[in-house]
Protein backbone atom coordinates (compact mmCIF):
# COMPACT_ATOMS: atom_id res chain seq x y z
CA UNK A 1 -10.64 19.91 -0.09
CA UNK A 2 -14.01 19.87 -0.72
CA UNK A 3 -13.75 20.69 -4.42
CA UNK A 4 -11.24 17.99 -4.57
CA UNK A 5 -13.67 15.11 -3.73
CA UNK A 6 -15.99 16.96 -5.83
CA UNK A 7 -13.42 16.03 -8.74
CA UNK A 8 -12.56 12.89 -7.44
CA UNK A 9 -16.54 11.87 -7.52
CA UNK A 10 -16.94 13.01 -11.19
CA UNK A 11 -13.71 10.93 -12.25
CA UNK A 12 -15.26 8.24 -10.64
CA UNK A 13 -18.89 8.97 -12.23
CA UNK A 14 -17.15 8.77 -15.82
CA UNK A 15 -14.84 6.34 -15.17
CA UNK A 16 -15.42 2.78 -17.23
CA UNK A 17 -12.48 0.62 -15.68
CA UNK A 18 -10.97 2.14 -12.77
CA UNK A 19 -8.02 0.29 -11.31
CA UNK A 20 -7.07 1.09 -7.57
CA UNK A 21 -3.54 0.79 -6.56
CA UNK A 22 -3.44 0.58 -2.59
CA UNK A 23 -0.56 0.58 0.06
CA UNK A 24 0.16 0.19 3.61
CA UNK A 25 -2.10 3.51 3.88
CA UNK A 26 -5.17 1.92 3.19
CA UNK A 27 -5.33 -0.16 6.30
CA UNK A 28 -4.02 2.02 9.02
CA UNK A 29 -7.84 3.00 9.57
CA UNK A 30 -8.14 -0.81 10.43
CA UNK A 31 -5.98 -0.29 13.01
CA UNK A 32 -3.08 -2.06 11.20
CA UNK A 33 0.70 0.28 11.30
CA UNK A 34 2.08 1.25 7.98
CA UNK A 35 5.36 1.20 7.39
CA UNK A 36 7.51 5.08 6.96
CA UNK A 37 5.05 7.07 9.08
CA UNK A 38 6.42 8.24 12.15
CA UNK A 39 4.72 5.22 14.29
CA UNK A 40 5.15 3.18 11.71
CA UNK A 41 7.07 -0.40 11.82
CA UNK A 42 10.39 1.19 10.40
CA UNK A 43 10.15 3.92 12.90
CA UNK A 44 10.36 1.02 15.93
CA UNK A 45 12.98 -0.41 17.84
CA UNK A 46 14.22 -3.42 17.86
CA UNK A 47 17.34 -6.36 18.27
CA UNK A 48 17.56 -5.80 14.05
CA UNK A 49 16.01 -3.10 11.41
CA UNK A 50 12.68 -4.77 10.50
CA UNK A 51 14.12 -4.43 7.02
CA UNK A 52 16.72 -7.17 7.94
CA UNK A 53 14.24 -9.58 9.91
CA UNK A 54 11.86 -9.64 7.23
CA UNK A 55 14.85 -10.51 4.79
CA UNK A 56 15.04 -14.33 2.99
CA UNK A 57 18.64 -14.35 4.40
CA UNK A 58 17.29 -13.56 7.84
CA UNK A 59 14.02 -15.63 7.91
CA UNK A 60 16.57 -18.80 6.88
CA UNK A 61 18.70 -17.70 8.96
CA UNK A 62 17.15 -16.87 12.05
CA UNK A 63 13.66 -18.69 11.90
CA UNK A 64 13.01 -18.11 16.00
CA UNK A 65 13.93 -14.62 15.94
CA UNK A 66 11.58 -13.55 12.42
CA UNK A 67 8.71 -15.19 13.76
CA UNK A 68 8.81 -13.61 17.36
CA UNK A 69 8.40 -10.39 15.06
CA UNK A 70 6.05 -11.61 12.64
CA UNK A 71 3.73 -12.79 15.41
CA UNK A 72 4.16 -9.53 17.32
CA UNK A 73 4.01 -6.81 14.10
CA UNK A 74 2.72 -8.41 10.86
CA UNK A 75 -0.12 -10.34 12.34
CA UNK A 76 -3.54 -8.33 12.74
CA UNK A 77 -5.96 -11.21 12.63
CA UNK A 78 -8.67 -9.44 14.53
CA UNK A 79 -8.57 -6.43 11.74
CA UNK A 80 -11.46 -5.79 9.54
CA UNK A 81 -11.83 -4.00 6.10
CA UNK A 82 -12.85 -0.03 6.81
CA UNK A 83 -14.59 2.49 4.55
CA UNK A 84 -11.75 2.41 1.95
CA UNK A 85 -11.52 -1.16 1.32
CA UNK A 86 -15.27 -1.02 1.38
CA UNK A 87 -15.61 1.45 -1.54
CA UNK A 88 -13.33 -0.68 -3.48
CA UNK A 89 -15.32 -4.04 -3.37
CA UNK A 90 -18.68 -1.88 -3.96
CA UNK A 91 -16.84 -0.32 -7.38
CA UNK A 92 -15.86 -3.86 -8.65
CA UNK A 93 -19.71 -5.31 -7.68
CA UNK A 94 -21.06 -2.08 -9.68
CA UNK A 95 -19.03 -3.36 -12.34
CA UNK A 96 -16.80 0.32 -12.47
CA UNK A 97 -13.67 -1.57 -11.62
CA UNK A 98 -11.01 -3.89 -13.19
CA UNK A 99 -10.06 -5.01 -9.59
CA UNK A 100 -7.42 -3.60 -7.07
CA UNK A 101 -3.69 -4.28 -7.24
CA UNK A 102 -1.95 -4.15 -3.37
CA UNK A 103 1.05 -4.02 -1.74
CA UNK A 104 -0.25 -5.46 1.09
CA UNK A 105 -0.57 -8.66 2.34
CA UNK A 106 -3.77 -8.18 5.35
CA UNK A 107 -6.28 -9.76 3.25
CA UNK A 108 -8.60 -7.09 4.03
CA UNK A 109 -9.70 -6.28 0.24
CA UNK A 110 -10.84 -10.10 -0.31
CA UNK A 111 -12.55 -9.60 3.20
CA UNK A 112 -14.29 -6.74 2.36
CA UNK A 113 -16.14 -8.57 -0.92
CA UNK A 114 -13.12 -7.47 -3.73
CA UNK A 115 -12.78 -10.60 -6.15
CA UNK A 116 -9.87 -9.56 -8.03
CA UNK A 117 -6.76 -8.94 -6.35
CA UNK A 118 -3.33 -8.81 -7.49
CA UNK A 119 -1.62 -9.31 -4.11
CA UNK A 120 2.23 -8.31 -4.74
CA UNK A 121 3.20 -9.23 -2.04
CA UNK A 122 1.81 -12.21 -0.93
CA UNK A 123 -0.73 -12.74 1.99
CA UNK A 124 -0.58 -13.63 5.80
CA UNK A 125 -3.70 -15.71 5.08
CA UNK A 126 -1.47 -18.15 3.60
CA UNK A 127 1.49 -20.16 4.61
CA UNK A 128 3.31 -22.97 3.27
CA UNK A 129 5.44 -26.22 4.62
CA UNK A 130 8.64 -25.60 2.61
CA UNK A 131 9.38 -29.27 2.67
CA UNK A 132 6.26 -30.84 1.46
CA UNK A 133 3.97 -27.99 0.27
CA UNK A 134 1.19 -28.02 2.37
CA UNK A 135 -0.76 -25.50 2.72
CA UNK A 136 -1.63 -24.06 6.36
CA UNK A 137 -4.20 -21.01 7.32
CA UNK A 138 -3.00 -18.01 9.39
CA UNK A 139 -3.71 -19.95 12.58
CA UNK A 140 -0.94 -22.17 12.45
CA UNK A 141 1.42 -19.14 12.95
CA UNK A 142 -0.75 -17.24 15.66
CA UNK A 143 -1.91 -20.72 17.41
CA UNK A 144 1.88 -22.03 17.59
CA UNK A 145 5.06 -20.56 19.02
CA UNK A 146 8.91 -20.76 18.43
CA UNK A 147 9.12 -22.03 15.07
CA UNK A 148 5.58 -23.31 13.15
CA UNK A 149 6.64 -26.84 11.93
CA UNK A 150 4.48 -29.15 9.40
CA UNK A 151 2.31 -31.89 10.76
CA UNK A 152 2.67 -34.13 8.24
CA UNK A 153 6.26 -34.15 7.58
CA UNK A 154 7.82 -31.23 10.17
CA UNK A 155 9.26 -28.86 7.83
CA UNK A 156 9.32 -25.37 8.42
CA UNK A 157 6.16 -23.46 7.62
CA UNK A 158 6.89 -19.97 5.90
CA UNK A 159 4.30 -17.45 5.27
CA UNK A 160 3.27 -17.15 1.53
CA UNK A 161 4.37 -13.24 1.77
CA UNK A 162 7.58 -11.80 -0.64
CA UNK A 163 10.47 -11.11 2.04
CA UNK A 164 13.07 -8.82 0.91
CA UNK A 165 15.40 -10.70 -1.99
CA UNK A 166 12.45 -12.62 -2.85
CA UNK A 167 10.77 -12.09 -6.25
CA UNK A 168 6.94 -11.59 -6.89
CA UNK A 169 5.07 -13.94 -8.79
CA UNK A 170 5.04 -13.62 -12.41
CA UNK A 171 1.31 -14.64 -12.65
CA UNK A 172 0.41 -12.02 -10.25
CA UNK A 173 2.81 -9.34 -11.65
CA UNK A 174 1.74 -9.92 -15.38
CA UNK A 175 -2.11 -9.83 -13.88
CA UNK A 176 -1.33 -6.46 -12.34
CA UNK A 177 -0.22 -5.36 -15.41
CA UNK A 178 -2.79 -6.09 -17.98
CA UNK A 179 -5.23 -4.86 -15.19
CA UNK A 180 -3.47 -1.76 -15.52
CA UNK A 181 -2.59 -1.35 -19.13
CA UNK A 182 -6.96 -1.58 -19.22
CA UNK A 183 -7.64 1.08 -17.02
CA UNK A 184 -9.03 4.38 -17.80
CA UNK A 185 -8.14 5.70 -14.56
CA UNK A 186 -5.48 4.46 -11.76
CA UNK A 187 -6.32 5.32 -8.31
CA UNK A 188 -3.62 4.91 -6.37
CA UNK A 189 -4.10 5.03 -2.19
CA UNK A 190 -1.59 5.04 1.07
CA UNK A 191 1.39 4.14 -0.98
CA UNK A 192 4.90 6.16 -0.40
CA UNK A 193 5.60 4.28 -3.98
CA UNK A 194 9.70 4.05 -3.00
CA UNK A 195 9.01 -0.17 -3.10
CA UNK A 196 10.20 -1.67 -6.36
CA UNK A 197 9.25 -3.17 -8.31
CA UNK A 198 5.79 -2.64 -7.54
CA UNK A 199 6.09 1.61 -6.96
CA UNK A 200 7.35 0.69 -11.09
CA UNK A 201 3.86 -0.87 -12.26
CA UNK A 202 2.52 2.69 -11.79
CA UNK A 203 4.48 3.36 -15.41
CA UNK A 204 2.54 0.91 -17.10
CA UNK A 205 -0.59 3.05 -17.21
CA UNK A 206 -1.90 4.99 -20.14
CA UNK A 207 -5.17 5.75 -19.14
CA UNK A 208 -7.19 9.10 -18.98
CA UNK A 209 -6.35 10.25 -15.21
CA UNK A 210 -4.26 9.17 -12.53
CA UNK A 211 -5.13 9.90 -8.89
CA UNK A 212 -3.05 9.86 -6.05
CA UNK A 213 -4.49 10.19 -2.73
CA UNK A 214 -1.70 9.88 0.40
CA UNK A 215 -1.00 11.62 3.43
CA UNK A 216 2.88 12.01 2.65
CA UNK A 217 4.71 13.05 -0.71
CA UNK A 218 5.30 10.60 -3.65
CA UNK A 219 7.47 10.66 -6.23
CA UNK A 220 4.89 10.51 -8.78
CA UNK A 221 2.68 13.67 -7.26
CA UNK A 222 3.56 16.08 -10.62
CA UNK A 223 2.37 13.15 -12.82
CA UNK A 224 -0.99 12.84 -10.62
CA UNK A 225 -4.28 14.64 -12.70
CA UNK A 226 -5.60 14.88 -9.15
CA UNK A 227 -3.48 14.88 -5.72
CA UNK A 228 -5.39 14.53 -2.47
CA UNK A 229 -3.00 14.77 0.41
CA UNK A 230 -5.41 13.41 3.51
CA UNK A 231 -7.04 10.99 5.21
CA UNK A 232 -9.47 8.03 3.70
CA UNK A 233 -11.59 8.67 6.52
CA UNK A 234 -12.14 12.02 5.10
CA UNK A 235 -12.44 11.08 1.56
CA UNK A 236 -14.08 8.26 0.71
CA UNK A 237 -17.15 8.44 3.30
CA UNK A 238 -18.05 11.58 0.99
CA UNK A 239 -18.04 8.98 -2.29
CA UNK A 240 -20.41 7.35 -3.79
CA UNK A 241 -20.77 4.37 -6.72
C-alpha cells in the first residue's frame, strides 16, 4: 500500500491539471451513507426501493411519502467536508487542479473551499418552488414537514437534485466535459461508476494517467494506471500539494 501512495504522490507532484472525479465514497468519512455498500441506502428497508421514491414519477406522485425519506436519508445538514474533500480544495487553491466533477449532491466540496464544481447531480443546498421559481435554502425542507410549500405563491418546493428519469443539466454536463477532455490526469474517488450517464464521462478522458481509488470493484479497474482499493482516511492524510 505504501508504495501505492508513494505513486499516487509523484502523479500528483507532476501532474499540471488534475481533474478529480468523486462519488458517494468520498463523504462516508463525513458520516454521510453511500449508496451499494452493505449499510448503504439501497441496502435499507423500507415501504418502496429508495430507487422508486427518489423517482420523478414517485416524487409527483407521492410528494408526502418522498419527503418523509428525503428528510430522514438524504439530508445531512450537520456534515462537514473531511480530509478528502479537503485535499481537493487545497489542489485547486495550489493551482494543480481543473476543479472536481461529483456525483453527489452534499455540498461538501464547495464547503470545504473547492470553486469549481460540476455537480451532476444537483445539490440539497438548493430547492426550487416549481410554480413560481423561487429559490429556497436547505432549511425550508429540514425546518418544514409534510410537504414544503412556497410562501409566495404555495407551490410545491422540489429539491434542485436529478431524481431518477430526470436529465442533468447540459451546462453542467458540457462543463464536466471540457474539464475533463483538459486533464492530464483523472482521479476518480468512492464511485461504483454503474450510474449513467455520469459513470460514461469517465470515457471522455485522454490524459496521461487515470487513478481509481475505491473500496469495491469498478468496471473501469483494468483501464486504471493506478488502482488503490482502500480507505481515504488511509490515503490522502499521507498526501501532500
Amino acid at each position: 500500500m505504501t508504495d501505492k501512495i508513494k505513486e499516487l504522490q509523484e502523479i500528483i507532484d507532476s501532474a499540471k491539471q488534475i481533474v478529480f472525479f468523486t462519488g458517494a465514497g468520498v463523504s462516508t468519512d463525513s458520516g454521510i451513507p453511500d449508496f451499494r455498500s452493505q449499510d448503504g441506502l439501497y441496502n435499507q428497508q423500507y415501504r418502496y426501493p429508495p430507487e422508486t421514491i427518489i423517482s420523478h414519477t414517485f416524487f409527483m406522485e407521492n410528494p408526502e411519502e418522498f419527503y418523509r425519506f428525503y428528510r430522514d436519508r438524504m439530508l445531512y445538514p450537520d456534515a462537514k467536508p473531511n480530509q478528502t474533500h479537503l485535499f481537493m480544495a487545497k489542489a485547486e487553491e495550489a493551482g494543480k487542479s481543473l476543479g472536481v466533477v461529483t456525483q453527489n449532491i452534499d455540498g461538501l466540496h464547495q464547503k470545504a473551499g473547492s470553486k469549481r464544481v460540476y455537480e451532476l447531480h444537483g445539490s440539497v443546498l438548493r430547492n426550487y418552488c416549481m410554480k413560481c421559481g423561487k429559490f429556497f435554502p436547505m432549511e425550508a425542507i429540514t425546518e418544514s414537514t409534510g410537504i414544503p410549500r412556497c410562501d409566495r405563491c404555495g407551490g410545491i418546493i422540489k429539491p434542485d437534485v436529478v431524481l431518477y428519469e430526470e436529465g442533468l443539466s447540459e451546462p453542467v454536463l458540457r462543463g464536466a466535459v471540457a474539464a475533463i477532455q483538459s486533464a492530464d490526469v483523472l482521479i476518480v474517488l468512492g464511485t461504483s461508476l454503474v450510474v449513467y450517464p455520469a459513470a460514461g464521462l469517465i470515457r471522455y478522458f485522454g490524459g496521461k494517467k487515470l487513478v481509481l481509488i475505491n473500496r469495491s470493484v469498478t468496471a473501469y479497474d483494468s483501464s486504471a494506471d493506478l488502482l488503490i482499493q482502500d480507505s481515504f482516511a488511509n490515503v490522502f492524510p499521507k498526501l501532500k500539494i
